[in-house]
C-alpha atoms as a PDB file:
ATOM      1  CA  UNK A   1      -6.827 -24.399  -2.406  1.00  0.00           C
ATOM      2  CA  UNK A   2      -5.145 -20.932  -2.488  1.00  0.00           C
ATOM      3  CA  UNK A   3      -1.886 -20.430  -0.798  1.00  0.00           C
ATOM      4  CA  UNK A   4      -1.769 -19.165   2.185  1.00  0.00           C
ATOM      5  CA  UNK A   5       0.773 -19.510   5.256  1.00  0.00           C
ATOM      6  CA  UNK A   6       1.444 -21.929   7.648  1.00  0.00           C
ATOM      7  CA  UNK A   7       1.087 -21.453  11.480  1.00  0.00           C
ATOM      8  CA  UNK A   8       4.512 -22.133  11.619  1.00  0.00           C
ATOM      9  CA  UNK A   9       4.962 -18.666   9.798  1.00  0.00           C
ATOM     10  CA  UNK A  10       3.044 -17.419  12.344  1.00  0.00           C
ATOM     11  CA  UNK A  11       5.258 -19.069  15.191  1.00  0.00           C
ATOM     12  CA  UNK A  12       8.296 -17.320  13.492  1.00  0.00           C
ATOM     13  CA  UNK A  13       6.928 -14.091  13.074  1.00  0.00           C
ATOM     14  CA  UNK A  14       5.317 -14.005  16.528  1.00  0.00           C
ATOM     15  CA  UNK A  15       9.315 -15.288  18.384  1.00  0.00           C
ATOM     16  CA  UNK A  16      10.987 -12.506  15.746  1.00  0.00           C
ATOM     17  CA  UNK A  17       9.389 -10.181  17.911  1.00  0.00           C
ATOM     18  CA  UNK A  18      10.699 -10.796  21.159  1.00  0.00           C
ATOM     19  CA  UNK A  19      13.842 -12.490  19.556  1.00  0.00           C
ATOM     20  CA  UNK A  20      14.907  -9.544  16.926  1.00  0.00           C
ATOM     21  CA  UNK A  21      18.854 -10.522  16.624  1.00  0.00           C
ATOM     22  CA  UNK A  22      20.331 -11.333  13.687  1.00  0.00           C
ATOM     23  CA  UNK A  23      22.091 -14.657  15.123  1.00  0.00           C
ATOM     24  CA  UNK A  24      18.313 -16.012  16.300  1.00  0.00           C
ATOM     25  CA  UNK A  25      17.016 -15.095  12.618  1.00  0.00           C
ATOM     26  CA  UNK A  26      20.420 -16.919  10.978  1.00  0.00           C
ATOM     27  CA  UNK A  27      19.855 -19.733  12.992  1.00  0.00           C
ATOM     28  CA  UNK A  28      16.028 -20.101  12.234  1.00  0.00           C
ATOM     29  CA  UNK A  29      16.432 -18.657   8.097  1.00  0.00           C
ATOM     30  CA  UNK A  30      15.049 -21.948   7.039  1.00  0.00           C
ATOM     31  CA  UNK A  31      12.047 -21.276   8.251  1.00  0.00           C
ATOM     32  CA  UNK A  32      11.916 -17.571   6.999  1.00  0.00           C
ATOM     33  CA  UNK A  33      12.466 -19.227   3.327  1.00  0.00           C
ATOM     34  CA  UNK A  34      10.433 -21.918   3.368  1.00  0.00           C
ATOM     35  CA  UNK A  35       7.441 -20.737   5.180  1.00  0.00           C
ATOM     36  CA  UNK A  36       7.405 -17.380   4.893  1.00  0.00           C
ATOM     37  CA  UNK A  37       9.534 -15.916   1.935  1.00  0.00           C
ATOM     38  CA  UNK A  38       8.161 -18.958  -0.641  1.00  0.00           C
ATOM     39  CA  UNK A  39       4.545 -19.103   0.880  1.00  0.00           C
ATOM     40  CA  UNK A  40       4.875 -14.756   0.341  1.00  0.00           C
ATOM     41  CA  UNK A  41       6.072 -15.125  -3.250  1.00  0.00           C
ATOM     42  CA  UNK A  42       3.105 -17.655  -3.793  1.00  0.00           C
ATOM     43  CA  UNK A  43       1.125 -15.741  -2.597  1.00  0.00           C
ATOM     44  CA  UNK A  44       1.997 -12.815  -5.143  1.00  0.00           C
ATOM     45  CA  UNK A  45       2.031 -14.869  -8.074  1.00  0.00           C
ATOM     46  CA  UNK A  46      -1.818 -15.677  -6.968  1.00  0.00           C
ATOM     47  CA  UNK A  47      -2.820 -12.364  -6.784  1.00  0.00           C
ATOM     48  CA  UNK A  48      -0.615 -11.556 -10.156  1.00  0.00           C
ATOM     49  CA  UNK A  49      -2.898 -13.759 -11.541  1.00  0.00           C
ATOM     50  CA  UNK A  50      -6.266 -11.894 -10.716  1.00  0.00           C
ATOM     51  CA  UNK A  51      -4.859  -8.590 -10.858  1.00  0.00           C
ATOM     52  CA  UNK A  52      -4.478  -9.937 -14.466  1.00  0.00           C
ATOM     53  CA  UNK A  53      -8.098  -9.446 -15.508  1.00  0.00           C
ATOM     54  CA  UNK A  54      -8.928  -6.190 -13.722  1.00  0.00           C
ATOM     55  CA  UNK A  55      -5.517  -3.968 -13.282  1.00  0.00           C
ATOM     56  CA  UNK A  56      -3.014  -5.632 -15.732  1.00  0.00           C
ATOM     57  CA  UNK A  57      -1.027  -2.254 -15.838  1.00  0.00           C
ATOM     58  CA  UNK A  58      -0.084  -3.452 -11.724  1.00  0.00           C
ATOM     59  CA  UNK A  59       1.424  -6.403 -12.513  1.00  0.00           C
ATOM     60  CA  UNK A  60       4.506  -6.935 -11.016  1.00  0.00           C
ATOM     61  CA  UNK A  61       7.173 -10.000 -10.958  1.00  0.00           C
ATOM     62  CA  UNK A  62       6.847 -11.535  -7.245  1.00  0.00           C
ATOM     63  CA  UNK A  63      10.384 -11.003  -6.118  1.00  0.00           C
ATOM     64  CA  UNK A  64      10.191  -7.143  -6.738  1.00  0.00           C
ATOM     65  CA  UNK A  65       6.852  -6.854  -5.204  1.00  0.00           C
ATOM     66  CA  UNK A  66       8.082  -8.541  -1.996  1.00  0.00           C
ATOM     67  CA  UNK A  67       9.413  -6.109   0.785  1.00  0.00           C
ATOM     68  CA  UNK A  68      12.521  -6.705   2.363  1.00  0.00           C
ATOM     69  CA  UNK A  69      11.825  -8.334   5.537  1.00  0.00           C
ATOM     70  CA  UNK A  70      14.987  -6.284   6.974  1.00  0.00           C
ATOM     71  CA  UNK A  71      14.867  -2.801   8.411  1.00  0.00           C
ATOM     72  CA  UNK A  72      16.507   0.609   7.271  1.00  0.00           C
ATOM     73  CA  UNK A  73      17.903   1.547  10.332  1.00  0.00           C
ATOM     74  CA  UNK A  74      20.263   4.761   9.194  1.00  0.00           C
ATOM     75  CA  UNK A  75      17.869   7.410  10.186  1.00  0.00           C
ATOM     76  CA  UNK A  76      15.905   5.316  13.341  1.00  0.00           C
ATOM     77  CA  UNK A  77      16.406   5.305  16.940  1.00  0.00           C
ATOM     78  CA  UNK A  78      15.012   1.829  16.783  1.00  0.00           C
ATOM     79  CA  UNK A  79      17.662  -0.614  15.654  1.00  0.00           C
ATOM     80  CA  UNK A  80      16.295  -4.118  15.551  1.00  0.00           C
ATOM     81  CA  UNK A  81      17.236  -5.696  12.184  1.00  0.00           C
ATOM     82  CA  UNK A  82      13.677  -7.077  10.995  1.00  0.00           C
ATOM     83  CA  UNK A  83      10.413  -6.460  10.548  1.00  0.00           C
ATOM     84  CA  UNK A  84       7.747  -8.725  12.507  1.00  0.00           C
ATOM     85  CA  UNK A  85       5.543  -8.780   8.991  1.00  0.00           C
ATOM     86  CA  UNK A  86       5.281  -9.446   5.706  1.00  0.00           C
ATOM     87  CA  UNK A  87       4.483  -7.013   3.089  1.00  0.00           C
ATOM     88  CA  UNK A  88       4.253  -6.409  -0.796  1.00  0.00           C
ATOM     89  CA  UNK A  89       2.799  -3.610  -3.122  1.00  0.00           C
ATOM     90  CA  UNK A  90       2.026  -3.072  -6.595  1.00  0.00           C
ATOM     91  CA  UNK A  91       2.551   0.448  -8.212  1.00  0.00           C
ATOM     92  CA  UNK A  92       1.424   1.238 -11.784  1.00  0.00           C
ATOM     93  CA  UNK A  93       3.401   0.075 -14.197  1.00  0.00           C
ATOM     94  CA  UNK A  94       5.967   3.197 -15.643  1.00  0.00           C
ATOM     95  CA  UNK A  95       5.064   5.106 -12.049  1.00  0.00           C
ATOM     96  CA  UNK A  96       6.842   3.465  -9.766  1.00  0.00           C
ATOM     97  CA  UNK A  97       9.682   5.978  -9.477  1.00  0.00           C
ATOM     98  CA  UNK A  98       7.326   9.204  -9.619  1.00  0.00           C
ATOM     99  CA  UNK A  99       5.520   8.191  -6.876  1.00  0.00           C
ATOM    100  CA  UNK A 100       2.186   6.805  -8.544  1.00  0.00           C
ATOM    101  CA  UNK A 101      -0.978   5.387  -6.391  1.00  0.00           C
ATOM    102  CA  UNK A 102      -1.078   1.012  -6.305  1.00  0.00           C
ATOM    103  CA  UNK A 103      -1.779  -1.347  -4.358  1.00  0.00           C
ATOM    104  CA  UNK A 104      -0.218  -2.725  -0.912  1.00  0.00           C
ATOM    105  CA  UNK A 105      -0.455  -6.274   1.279  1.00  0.00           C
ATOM    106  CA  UNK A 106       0.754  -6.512   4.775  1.00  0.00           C
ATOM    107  CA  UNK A 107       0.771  -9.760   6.607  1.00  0.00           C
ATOM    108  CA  UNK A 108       1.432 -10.276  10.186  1.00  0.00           C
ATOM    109  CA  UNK A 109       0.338 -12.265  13.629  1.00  0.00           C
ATOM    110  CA  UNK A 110      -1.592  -8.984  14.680  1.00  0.00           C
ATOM    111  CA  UNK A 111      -3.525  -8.610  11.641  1.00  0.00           C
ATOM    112  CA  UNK A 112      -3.542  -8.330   7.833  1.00  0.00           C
ATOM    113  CA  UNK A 113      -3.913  -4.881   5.790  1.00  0.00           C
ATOM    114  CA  UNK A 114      -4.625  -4.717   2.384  1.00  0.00           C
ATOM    115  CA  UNK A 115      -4.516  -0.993   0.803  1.00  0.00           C
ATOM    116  CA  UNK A 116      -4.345   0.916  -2.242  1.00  0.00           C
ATOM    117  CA  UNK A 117      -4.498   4.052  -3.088  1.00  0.00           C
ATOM    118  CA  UNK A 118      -1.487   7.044  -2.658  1.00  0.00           C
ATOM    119  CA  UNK A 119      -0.095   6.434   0.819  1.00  0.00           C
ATOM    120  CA  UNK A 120       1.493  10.099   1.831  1.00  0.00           C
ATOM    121  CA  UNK A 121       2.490  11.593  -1.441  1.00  0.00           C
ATOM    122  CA  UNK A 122       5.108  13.995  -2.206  1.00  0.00           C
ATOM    123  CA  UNK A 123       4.711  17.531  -2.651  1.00  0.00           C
ATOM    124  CA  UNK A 124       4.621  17.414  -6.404  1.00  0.00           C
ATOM    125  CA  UNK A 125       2.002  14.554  -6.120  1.00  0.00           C
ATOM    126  CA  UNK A 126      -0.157  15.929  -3.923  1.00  0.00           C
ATOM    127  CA  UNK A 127      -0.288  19.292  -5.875  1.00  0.00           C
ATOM    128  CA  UNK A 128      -1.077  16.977  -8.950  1.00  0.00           C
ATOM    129  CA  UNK A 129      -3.961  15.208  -6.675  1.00  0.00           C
ATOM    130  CA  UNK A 130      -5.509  18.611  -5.724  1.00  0.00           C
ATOM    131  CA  UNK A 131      -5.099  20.238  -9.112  1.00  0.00           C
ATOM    132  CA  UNK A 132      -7.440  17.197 -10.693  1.00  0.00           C
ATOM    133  CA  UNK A 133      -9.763  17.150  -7.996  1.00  0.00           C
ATOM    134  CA  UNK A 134     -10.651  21.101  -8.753  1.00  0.00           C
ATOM    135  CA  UNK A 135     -12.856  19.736 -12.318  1.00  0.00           C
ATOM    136  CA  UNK A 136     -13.178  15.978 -10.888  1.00  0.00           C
ATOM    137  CA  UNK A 137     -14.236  16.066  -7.865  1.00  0.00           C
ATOM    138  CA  UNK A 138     -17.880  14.519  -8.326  1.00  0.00           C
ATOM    139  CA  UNK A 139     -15.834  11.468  -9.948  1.00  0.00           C
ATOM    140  CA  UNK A 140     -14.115  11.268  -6.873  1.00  0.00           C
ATOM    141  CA  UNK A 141     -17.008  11.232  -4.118  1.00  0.00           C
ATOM    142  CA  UNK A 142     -18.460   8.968  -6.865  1.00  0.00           C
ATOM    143  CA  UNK A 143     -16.106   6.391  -6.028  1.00  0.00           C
ATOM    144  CA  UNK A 144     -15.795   6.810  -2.281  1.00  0.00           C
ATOM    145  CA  UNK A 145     -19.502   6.324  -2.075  1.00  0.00           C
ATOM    146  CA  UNK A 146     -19.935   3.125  -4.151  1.00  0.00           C
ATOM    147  CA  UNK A 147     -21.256   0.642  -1.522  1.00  0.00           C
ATOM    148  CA  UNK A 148     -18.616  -2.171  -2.500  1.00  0.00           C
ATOM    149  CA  UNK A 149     -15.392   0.099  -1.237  1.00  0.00           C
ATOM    150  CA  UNK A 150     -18.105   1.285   2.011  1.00  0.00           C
ATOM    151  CA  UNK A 151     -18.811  -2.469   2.507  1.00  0.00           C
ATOM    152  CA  UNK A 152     -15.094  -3.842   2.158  1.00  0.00           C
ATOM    153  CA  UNK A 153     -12.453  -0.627   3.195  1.00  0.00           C
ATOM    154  CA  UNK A 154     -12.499   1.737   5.992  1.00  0.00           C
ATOM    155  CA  UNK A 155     -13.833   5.157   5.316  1.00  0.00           C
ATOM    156  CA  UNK A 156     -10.906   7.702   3.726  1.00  0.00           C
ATOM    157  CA  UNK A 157      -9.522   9.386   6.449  1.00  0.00           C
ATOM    158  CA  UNK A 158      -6.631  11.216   4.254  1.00  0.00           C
ATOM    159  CA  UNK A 159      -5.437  13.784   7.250  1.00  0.00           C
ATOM    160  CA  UNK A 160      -6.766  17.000   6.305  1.00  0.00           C
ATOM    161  CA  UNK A 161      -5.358  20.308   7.295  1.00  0.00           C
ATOM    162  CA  UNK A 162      -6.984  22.512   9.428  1.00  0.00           C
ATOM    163  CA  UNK A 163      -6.701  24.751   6.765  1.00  0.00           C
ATOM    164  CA  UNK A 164      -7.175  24.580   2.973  1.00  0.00           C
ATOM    165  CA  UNK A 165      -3.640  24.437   1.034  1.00  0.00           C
ATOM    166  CA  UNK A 166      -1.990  27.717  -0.126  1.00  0.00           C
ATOM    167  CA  UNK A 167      -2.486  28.382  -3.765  1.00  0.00           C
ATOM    168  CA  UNK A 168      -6.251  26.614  -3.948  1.00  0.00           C
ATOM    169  CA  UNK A 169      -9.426  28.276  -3.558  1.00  0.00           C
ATOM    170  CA  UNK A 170     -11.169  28.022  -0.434  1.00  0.00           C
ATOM    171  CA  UNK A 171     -14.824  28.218  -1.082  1.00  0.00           C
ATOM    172  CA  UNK A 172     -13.981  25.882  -4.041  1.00  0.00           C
ATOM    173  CA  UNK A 173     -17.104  22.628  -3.843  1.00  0.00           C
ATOM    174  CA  UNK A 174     -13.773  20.571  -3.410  1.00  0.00           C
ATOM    175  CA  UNK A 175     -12.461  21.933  -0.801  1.00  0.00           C
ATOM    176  CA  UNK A 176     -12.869  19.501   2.221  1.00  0.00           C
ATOM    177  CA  UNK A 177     -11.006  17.266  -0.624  1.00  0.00           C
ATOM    178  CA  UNK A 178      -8.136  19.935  -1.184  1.00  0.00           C
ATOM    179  CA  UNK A 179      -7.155  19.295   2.791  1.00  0.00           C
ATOM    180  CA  UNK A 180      -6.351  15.622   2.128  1.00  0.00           C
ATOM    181  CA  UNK A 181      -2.770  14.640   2.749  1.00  0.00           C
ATOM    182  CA  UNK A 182      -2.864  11.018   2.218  1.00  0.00           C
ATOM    183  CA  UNK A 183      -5.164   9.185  -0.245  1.00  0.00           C
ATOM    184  CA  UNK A 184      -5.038   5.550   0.865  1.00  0.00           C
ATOM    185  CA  UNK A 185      -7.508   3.431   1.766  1.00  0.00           C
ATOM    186  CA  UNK A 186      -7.225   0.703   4.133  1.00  0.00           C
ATOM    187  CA  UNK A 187      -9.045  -2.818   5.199  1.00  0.00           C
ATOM    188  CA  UNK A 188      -7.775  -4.588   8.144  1.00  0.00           C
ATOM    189  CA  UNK A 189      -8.164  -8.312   8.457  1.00  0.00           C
ATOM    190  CA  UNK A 190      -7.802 -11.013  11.360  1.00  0.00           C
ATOM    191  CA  UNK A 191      -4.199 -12.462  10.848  1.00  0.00           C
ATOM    192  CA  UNK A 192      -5.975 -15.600  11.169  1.00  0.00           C
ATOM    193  CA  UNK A 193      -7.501 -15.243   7.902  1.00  0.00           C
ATOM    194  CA  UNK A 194      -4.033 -15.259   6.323  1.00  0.00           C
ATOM    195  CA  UNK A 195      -3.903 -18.956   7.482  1.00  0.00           C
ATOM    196  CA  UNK A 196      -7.086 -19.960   5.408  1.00  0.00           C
ATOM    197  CA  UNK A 197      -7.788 -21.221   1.507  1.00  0.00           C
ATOM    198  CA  UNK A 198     -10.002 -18.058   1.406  1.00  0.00           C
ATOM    199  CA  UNK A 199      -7.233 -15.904   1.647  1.00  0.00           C
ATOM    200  CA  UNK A 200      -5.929 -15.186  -1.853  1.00  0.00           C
ATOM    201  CA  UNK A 201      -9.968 -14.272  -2.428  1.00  0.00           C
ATOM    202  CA  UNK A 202     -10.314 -12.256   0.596  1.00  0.00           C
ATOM    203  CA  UNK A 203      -7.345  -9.932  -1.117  1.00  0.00           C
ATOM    204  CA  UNK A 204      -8.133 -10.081  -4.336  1.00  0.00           C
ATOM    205  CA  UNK A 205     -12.160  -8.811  -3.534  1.00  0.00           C
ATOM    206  CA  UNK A 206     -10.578  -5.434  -1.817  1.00  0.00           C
ATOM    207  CA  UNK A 207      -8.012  -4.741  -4.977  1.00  0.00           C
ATOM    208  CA  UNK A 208     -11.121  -5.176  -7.215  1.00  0.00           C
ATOM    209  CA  UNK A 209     -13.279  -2.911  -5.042  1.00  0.00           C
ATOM    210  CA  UNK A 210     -10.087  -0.194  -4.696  1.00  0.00           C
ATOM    211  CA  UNK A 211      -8.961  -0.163  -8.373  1.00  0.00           C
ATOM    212  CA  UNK A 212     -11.085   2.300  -9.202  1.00  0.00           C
ATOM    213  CA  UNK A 213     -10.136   4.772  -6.863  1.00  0.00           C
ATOM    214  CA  UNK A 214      -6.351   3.907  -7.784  1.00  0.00           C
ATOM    215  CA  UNK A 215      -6.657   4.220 -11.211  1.00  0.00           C
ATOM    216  CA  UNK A 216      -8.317   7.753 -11.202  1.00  0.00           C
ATOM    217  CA  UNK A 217      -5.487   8.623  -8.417  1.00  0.00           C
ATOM    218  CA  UNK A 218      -2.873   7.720 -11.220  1.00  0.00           C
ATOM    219  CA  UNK A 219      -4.288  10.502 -13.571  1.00  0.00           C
ATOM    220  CA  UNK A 220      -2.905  13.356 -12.305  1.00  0.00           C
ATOM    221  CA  UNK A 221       0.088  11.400 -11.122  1.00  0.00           C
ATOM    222  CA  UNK A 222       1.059  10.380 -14.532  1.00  0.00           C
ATOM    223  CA  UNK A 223       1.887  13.872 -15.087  1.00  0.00           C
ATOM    224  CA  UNK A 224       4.421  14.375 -12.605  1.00  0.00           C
ATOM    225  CA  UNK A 225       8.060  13.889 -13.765  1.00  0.00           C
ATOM    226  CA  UNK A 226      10.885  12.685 -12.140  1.00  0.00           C
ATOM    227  CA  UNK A 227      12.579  16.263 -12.270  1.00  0.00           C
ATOM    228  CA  UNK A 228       9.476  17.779 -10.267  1.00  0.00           C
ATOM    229  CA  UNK A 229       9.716  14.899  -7.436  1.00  0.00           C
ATOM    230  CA  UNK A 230      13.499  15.590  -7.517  1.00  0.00           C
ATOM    231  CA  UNK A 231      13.443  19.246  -7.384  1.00  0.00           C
ATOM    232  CA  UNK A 232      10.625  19.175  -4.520  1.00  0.00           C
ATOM    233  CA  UNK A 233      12.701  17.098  -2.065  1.00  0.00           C
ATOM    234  CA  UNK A 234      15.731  19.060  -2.941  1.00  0.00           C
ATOM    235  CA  UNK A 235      13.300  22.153  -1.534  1.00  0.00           C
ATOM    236  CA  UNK A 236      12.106  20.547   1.528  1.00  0.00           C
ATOM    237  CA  UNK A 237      15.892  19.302   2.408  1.00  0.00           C
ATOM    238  CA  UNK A 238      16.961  23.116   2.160  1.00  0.00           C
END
């Protein structure tokens, strides 16, 4: 038996979202940390475990790959102090403050999601992305047509422009790749299916099938420093 949560998790998560107060969740925290925050953490561990034979550079400790459960509010019109889901990811190993491609697990009454890939990159990232696809890009429809991501993940939808990006050729072979914005791709699940034995495998057969893609993602990524990431946001805030 793989862990998995309760329907008691389910219960919470489904009241938290008509009851989104910080004195209902302090009354009912017991429940968040036995049946949600433990089962989540077990639930990491298990997938640590796989992740162990084919992406070992993702491994992550459980309590830093576990989201907070509460909300950054500063900058939202929507206030409510907690999420209604569960969630953890897994960036490369040495990447995680450049902004490198990994892997991501949401779990909630309305569904699961299970992801990889760069989720809306930064300026400097993307650049890197399109810079690598220019020689690469027969690696990369390579891997969006192998029939185990077609047969398991939903098709890339990345949110081109309208427009190929300024400084990149646009009669280049790549260039319906160049308008990509986003290079995540997703799998959505029942939430039912995070109440089963099956679910650690049901996970675990999607990171297999998206490492790939992740790991040629974090090639160009690698390159970009901390200094470029810093000095592009400093741009956009100006």
């Amino acid at each position: 038996m793989g862990p998995h949560f309760s329907e008691q998790a389910f219960d919470f998560l489904e009241e938290l979202e008509h009851r989104n107060n910080r004195e209902w969740f302090e009354e009912h925290k017991g429940v968040y940390e036995t049946e949600l925050k433990a089962r989540m953490l077990a639930v990491i561990d298990a997938v640590n475990l796989q992740l162990a034979g084919f992406a070992a550079d993702y491994l992550r400790p459980a309590p830093k790959a576990m989201l907070r459960i509460y909300r950054d509010v500063r900058f939202s019109n929507d206030k409510t102090p907690y999420k209604t889901h569960l969630a953890a990811n897994w960036p490369r190993q040495g990447l995680e403050k450049v902004g490198g491609a990994g892997f991501f697990l949401q779990v909630g009454v309305h569904g699961v999601m299970v992801a990889a890939g760069a989720y809306a990159p930064g300026s400097p990232q993307l650049h890197a992305i399109r810079e690598y696809l220019l020689d690469h890009h027969d690696e990369m429809r390579s891997l969006l047509a192998d029939a185990s991501l077609a047969r398991l993940a939903e098709p890339l939808d990345g949110r081109p422009l309208i427009r190929g990006p300024k400084g990149f050729p646009a009669e280049h072979p790549a260039a319906d790749l160049l308008r990509l914005r986003s290079w995540a791709l997703f799998a959505r699940l029942p939430g039912e299916v995070a109440l089963t034995d099956g679910f650690i495998d049901a996970v675990v057969d999607r990171f297999r099938a998206l490492a790939p893609l992740v790991d040629f993602l974090n090639i160009p990524l690698a390159t970009v420093t901390p200094l470029e990431r810093e000095a592009a946001a400093g741009r956009r805030r100006g």
